[in-house]
C-alpha atoms as a PDB file:
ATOM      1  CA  UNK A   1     -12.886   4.266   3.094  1.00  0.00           C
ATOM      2  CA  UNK A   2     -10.010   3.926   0.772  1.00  0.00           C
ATOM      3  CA  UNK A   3      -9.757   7.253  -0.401  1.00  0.00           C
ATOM      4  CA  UNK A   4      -8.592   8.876   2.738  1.00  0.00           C
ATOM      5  CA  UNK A   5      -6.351   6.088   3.439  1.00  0.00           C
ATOM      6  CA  UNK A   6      -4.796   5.863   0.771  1.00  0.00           C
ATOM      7  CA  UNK A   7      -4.948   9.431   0.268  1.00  0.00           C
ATOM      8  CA  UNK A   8      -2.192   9.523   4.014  1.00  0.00           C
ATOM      9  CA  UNK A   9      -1.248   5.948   3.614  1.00  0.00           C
ATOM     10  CA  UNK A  10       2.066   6.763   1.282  1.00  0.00           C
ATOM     11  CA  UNK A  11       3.578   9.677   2.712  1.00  0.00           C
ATOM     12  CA  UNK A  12       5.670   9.634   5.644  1.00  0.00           C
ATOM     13  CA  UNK A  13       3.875  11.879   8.196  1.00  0.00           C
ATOM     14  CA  UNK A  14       0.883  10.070   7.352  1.00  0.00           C
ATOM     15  CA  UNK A  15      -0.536  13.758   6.596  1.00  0.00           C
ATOM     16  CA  UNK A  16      -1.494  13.037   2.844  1.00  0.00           C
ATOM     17  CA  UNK A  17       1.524  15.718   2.137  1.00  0.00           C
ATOM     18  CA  UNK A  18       5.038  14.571   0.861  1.00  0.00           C
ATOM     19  CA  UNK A  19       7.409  13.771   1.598  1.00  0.00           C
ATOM     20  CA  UNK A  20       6.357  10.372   0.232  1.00  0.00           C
ATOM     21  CA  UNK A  21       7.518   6.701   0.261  1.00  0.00           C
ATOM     22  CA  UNK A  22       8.701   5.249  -2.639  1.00  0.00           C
ATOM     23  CA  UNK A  23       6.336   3.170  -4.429  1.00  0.00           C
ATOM     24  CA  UNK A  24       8.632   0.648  -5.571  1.00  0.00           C
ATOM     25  CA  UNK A  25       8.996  -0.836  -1.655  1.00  0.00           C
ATOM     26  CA  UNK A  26       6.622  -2.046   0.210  1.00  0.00           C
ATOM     27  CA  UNK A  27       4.811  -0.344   2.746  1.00  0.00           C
ATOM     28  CA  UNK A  28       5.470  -1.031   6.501  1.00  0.00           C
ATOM     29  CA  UNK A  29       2.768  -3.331   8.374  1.00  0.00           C
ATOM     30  CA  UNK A  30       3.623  -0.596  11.097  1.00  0.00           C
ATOM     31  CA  UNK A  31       2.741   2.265   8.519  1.00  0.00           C
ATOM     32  CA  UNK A  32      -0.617   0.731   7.283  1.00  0.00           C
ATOM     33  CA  UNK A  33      -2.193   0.252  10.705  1.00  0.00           C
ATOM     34  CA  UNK A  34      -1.138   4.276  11.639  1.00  0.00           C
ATOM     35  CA  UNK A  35      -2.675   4.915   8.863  1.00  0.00           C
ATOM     36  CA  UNK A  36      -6.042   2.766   8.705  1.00  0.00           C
ATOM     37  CA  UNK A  37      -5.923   4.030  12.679  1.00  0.00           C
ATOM     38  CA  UNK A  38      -5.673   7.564  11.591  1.00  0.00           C
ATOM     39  CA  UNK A  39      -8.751   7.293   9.080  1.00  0.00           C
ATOM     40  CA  UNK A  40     -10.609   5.718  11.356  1.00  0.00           C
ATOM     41  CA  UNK A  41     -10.353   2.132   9.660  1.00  0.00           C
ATOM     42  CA  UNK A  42     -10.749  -0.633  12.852  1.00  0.00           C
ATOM     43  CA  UNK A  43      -7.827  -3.383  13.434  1.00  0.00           C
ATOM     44  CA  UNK A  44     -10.212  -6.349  12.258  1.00  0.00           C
ATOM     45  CA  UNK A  45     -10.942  -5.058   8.924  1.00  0.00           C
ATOM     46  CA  UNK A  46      -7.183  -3.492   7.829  1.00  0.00           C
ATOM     47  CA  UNK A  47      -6.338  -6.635   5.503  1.00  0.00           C
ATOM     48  CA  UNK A  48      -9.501  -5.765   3.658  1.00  0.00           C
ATOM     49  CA  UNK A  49      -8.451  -2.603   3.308  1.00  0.00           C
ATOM     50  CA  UNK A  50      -5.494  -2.888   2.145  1.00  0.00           C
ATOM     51  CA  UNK A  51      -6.665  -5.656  -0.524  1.00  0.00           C
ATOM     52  CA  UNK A  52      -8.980  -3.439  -1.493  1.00  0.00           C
ATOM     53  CA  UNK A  53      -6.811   0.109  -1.871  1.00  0.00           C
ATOM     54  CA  UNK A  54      -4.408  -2.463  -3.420  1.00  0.00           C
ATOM     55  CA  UNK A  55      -6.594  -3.884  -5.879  1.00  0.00           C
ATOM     56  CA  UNK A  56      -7.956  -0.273  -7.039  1.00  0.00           C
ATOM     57  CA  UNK A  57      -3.832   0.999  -7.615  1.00  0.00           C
ATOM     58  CA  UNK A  58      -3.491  -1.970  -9.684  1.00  0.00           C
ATOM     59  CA  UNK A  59      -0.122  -3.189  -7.461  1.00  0.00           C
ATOM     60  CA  UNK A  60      -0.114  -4.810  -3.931  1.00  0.00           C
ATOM     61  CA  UNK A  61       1.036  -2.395  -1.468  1.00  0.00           C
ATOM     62  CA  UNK A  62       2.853  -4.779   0.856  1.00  0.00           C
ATOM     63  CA  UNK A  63       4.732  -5.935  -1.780  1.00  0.00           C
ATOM     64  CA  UNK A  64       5.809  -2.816  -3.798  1.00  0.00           C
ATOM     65  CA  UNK A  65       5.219  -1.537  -7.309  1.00  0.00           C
ATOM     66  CA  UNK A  66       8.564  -3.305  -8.959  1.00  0.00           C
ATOM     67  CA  UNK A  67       8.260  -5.132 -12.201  1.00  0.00           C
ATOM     68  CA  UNK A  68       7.468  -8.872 -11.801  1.00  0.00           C
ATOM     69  CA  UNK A  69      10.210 -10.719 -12.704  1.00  0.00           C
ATOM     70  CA  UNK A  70       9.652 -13.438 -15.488  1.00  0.00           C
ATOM     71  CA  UNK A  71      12.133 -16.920 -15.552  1.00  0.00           C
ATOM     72  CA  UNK A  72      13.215 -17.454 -18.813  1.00  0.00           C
ATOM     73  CA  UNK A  73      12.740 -21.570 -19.592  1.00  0.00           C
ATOM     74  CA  UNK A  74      15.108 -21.711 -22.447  1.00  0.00           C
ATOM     75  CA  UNK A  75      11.832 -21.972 -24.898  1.00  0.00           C
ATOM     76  CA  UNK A  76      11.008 -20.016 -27.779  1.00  0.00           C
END
């Protein structure tokens, strides 16, 4: 299921063409259900989706691609 929707998910049309979002910010809640509706994905299984397309890119799509950021404690 993931391949097609996160084949449209990322680019702004939702037409699998760019121009595309930028990876580094998250993607809209309103974006990800146009495009789970638009690859036929139904409302009561989006998270799972998205958790799973997610999990395969190695980065959490509602959240962005940035770096983590790491405190620094003072220790060596």
């Amino acid at each position: 299921m993931h391949s097609e929707f996160g084949r449209i998910l990322p680019t702004r049309d939702l037409d699998g063409v760019g121009p595309y979002l930028d990876p580094l910010e998250p993607i809209p809640r309103k974006q990800i259900e146009r495009a789970a509706a638009n690859s036929g994905i139904r409302p009561d299984v989006i998270d799972a989706q998205v958790a799973s397309l997610s999990a395969h890119l190695g980065w959490d799509v509602t959240l962005g691609a940035k770096k983590k950021v790491v405190k620094k404690t003072g220790r060596s």
